[in-house]
PDB file of N, CA and C in Angstrom:
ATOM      1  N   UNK A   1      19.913   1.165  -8.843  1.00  0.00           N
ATOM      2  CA  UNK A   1      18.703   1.930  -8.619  1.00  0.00           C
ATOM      3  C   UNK A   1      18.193   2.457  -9.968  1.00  0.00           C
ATOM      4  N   UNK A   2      16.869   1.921 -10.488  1.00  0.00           N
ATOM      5  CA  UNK A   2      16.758   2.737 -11.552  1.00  0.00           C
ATOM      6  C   UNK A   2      15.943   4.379 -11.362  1.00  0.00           C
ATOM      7  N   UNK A   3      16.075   5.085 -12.412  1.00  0.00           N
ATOM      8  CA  UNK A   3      15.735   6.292 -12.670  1.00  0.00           C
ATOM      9  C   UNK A   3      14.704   6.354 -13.068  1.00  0.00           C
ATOM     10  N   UNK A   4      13.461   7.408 -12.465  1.00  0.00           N
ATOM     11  CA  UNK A   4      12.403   7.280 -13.338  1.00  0.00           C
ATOM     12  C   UNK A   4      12.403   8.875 -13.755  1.00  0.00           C
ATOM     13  N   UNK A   5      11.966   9.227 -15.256  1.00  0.00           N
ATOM     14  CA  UNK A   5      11.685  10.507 -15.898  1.00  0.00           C
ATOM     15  C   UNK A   5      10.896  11.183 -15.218  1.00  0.00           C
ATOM     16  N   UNK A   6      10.922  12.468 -15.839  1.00  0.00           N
ATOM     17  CA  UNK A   6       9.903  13.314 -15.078  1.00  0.00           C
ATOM     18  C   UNK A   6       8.624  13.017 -16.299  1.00  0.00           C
ATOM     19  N   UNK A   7       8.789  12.329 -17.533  1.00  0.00           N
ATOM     20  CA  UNK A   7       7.702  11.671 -18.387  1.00  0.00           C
ATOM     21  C   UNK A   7       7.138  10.591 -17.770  1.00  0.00           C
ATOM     22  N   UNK A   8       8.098   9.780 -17.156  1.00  0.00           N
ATOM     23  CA  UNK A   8       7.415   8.653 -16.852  1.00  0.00           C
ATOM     24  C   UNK A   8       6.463   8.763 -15.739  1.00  0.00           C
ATOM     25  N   UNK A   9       6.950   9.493 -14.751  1.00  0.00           N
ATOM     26  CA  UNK A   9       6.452   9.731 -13.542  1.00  0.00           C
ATOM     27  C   UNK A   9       4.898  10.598 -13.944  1.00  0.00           C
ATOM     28  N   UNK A  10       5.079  11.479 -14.865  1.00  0.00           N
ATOM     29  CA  UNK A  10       3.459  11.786 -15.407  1.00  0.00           C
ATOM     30  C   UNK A  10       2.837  11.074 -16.107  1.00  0.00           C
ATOM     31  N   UNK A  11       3.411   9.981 -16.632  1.00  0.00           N
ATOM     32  CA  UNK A  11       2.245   8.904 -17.203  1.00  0.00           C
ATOM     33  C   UNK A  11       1.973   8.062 -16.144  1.00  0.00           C
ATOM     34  N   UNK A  12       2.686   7.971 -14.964  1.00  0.00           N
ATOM     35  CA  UNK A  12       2.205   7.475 -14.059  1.00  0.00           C
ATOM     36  C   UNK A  12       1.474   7.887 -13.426  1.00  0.00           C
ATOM     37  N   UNK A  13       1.398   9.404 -13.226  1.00  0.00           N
ATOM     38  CA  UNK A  13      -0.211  10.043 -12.572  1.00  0.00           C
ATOM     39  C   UNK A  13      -1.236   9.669 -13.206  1.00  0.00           C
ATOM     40  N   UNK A  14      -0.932   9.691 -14.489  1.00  0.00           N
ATOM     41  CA  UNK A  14      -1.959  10.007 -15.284  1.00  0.00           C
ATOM     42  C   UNK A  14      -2.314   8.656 -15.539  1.00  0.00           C
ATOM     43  N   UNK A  15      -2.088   7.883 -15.178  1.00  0.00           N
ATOM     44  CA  UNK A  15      -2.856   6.255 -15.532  1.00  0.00           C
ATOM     45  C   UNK A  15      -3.540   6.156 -13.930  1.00  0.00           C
ATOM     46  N   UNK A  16      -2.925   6.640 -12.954  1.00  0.00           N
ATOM     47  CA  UNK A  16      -3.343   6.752 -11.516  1.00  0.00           C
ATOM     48  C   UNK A  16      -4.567   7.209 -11.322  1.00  0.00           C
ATOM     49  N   UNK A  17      -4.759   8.137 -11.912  1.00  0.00           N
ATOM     50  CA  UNK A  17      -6.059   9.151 -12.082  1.00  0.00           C
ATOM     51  C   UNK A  17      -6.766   8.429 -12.944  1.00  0.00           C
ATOM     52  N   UNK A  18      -6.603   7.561 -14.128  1.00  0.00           N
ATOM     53  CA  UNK A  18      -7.674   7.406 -14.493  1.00  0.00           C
ATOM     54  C   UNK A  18      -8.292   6.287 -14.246  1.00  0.00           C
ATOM     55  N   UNK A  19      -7.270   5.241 -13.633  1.00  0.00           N
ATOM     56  CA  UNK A  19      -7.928   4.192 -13.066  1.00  0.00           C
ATOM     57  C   UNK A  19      -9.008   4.417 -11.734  1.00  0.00           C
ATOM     58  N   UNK A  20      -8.162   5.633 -10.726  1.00  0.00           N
ATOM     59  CA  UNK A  20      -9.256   5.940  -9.745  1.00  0.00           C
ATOM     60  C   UNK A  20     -10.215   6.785 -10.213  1.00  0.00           C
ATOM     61  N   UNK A  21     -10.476   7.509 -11.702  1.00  0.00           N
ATOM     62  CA  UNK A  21     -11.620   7.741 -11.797  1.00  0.00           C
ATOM     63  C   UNK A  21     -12.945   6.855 -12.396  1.00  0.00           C
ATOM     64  N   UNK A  22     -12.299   5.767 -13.048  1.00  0.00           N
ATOM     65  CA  UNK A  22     -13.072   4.961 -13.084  1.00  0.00           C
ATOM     66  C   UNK A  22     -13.456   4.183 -12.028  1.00  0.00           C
ATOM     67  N   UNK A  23     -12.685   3.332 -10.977  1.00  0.00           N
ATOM     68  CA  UNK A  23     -13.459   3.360 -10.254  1.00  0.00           C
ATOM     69  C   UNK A  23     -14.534   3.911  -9.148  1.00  0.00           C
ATOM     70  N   UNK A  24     -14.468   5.062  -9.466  1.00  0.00           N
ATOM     71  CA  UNK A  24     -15.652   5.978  -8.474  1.00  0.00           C
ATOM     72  C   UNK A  24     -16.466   6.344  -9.599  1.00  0.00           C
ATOM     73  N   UNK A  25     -16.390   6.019 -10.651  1.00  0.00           N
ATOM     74  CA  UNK A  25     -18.147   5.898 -11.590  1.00  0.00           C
ATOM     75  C   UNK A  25     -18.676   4.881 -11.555  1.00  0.00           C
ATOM     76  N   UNK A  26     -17.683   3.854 -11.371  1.00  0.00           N
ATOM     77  CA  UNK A  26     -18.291   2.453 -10.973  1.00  0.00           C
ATOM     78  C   UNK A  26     -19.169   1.938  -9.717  1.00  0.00           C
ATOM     79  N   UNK A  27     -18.465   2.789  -8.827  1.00  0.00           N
ATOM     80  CA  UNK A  27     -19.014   2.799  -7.533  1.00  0.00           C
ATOM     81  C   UNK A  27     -20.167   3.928  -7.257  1.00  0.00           C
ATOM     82  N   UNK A  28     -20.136   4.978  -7.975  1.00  0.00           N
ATOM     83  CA  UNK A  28     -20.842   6.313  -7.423  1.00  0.00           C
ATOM     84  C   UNK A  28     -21.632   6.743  -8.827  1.00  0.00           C
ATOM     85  N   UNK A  29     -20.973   6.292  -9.992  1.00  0.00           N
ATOM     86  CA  UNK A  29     -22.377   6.486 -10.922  1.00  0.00           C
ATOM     87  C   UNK A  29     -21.279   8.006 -11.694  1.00  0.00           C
ATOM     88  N   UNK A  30     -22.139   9.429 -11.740  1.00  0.00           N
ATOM     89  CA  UNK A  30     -21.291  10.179 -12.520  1.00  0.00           C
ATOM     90  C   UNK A  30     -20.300  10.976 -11.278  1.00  0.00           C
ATOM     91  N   UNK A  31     -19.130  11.420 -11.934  1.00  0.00           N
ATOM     92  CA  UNK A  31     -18.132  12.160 -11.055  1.00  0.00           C
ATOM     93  C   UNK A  31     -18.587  13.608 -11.608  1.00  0.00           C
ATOM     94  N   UNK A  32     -18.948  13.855 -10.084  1.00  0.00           N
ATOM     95  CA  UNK A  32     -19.532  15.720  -9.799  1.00  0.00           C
ATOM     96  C   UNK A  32     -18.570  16.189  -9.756  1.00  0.00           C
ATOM     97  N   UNK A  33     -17.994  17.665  -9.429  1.00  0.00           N
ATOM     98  CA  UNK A  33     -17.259  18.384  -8.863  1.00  0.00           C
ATOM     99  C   UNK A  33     -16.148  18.119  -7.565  1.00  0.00           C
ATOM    100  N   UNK A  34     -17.692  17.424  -6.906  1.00  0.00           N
ATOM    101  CA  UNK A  34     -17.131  16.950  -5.286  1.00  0.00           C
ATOM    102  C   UNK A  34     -16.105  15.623  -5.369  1.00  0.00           C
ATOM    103  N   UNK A  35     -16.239  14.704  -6.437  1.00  0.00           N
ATOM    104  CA  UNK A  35     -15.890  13.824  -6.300  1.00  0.00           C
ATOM    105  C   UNK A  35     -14.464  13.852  -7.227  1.00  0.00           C
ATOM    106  N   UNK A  36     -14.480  14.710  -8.367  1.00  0.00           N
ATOM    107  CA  UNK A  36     -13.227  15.114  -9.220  1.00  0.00           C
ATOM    108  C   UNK A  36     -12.289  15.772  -8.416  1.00  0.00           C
ATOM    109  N   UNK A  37     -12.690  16.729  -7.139  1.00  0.00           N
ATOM    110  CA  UNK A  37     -11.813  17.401  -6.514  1.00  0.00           C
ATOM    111  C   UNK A  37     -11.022  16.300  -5.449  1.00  0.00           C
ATOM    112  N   UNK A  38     -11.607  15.374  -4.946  1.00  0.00           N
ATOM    113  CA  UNK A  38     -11.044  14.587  -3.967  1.00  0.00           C
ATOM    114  C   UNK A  38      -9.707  13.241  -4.782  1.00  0.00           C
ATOM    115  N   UNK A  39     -10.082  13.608  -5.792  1.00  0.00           N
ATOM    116  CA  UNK A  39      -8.780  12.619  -6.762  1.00  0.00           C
ATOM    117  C   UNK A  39      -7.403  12.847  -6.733  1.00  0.00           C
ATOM    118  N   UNK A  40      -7.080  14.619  -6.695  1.00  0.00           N
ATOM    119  CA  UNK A  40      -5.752  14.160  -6.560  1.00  0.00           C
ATOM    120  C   UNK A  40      -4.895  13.665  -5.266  1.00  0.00           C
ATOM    121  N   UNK A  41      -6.152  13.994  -4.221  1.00  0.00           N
ATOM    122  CA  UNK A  41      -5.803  13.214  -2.969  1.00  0.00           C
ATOM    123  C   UNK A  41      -6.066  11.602  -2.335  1.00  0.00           C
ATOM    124  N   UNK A  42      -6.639  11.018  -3.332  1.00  0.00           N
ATOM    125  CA  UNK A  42      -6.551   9.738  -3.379  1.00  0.00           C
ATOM    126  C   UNK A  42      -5.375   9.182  -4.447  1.00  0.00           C
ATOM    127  N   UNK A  43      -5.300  10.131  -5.454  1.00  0.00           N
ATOM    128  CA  UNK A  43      -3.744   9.384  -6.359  1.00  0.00           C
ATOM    129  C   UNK A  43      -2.430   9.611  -5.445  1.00  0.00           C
ATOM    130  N   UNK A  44      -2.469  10.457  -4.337  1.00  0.00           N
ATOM    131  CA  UNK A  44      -1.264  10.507  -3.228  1.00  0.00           C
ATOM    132  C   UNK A  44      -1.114   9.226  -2.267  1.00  0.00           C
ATOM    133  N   UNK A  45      -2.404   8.090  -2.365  1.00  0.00           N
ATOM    134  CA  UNK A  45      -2.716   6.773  -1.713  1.00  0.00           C
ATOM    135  C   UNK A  45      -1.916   6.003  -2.340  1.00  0.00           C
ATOM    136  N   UNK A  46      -1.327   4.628  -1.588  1.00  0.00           N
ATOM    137  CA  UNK A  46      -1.071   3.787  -2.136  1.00  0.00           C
ATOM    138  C   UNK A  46      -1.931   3.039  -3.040  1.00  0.00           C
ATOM    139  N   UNK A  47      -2.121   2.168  -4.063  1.00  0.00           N
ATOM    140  CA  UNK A  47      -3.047   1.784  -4.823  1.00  0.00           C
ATOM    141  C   UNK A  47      -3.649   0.991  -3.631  1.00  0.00           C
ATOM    142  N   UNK A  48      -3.253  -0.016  -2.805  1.00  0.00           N
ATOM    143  CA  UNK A  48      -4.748  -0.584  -1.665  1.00  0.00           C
ATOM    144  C   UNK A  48      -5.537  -0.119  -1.033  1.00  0.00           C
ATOM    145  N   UNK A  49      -4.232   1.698  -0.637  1.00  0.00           N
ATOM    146  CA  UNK A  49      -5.735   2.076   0.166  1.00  0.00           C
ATOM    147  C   UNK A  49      -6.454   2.873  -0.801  1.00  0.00           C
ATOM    148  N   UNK A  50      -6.066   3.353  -1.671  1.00  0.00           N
ATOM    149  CA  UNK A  50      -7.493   4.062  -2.579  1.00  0.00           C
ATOM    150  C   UNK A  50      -8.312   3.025  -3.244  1.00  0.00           C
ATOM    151  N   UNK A  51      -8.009   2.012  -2.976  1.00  0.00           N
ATOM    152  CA  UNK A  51      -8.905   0.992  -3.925  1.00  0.00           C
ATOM    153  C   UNK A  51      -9.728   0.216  -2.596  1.00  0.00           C
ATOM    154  N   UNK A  52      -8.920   0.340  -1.567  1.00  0.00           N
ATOM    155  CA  UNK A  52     -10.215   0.115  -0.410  1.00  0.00           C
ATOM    156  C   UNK A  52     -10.887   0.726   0.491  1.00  0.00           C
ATOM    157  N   UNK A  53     -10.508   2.192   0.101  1.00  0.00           N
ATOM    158  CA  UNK A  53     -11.300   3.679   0.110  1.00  0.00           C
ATOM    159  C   UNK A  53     -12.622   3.530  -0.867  1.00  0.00           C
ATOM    160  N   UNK A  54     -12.732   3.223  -1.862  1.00  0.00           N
ATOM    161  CA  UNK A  54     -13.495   3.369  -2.762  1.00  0.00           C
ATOM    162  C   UNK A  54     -14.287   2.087  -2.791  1.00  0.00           C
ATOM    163  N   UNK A  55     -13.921   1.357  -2.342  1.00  0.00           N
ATOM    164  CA  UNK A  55     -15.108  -0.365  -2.559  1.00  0.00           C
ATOM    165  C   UNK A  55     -15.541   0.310  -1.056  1.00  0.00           C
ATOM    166  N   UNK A  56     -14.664   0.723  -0.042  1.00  0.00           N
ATOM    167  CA  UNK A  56     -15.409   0.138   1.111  1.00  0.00           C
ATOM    168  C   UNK A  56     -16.478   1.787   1.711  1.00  0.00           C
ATOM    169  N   UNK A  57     -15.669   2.101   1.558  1.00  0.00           N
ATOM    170  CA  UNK A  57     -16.773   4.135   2.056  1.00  0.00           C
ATOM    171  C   UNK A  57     -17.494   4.455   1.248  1.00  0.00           C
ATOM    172  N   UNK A  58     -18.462   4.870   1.676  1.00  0.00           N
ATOM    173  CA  UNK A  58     -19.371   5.708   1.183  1.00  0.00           C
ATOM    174  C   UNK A  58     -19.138   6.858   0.469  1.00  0.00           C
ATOM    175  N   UNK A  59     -19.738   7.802  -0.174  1.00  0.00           N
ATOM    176  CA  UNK A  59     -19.451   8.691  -1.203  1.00  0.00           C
ATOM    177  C   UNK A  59     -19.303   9.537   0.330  1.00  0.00           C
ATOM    178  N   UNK A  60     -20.205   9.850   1.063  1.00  0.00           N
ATOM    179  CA  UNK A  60     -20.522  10.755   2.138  1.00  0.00           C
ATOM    180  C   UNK A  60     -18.802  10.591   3.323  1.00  0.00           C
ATOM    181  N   UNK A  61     -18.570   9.397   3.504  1.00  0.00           N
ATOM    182  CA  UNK A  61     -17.383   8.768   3.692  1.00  0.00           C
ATOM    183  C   UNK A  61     -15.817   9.077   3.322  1.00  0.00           C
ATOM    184  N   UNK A  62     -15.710   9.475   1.972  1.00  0.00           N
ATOM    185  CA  UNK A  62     -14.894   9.671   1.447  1.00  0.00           C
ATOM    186  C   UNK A  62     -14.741  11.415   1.318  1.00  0.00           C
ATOM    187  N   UNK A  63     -15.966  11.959   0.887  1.00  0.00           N
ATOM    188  CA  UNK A  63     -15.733  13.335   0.909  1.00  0.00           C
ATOM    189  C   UNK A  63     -15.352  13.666   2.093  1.00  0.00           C
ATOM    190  N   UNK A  64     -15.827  13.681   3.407  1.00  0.00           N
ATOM    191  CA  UNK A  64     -15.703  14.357   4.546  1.00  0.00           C
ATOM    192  C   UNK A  64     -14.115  13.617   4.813  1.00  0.00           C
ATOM    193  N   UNK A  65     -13.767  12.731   4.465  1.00  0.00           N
ATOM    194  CA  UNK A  65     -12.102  12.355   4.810  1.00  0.00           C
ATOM    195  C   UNK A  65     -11.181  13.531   4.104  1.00  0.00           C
ATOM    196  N   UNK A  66     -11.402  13.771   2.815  1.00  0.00           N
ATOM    197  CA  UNK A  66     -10.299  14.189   1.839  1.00  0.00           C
ATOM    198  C   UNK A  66     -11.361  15.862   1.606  1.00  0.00           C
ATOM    199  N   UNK A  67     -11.938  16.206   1.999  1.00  0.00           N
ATOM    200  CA  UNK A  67     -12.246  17.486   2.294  1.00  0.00           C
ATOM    201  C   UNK A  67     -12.806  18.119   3.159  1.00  0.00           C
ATOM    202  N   UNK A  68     -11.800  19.486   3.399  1.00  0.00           N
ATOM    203  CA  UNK A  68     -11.464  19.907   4.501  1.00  0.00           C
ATOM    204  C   UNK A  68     -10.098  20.551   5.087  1.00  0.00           C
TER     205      UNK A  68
END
């Protein structure tokens, strides 16, 4: 079983986050407030479903899922 750091495991958020914030500028143009706040609950997604959260819902779609 390997071990992962408590470094590694934050460069792993942190590449998580920035791949899903690029794709929701890609999709949605600039990231507001509304849309920065709903990230760390899409980096808790497996990478398919936040990546087919984001091609397939709507901005309107996605907020009302992950806030609340």
């Amino acid at each position: 079983m390997e071990m992962v750091t408590s470094w590694e495991r934050e460069g792993i958020k942190t590449e998580r986050r920035a791949g899903i914030t690029k794709l929701l500028q890609l999709r949605f143009g600039e990231i507001d407030a509304q849309l920065e706040a709903i990230i760390p609950k899409l980096i808790q997604l497996s990478t398919d479903e936040y990546m087919d959260l984001i091609y397939q819902a709507t901005r309107e779609e996605l907020l009302s899922r992950f806030q609340g």
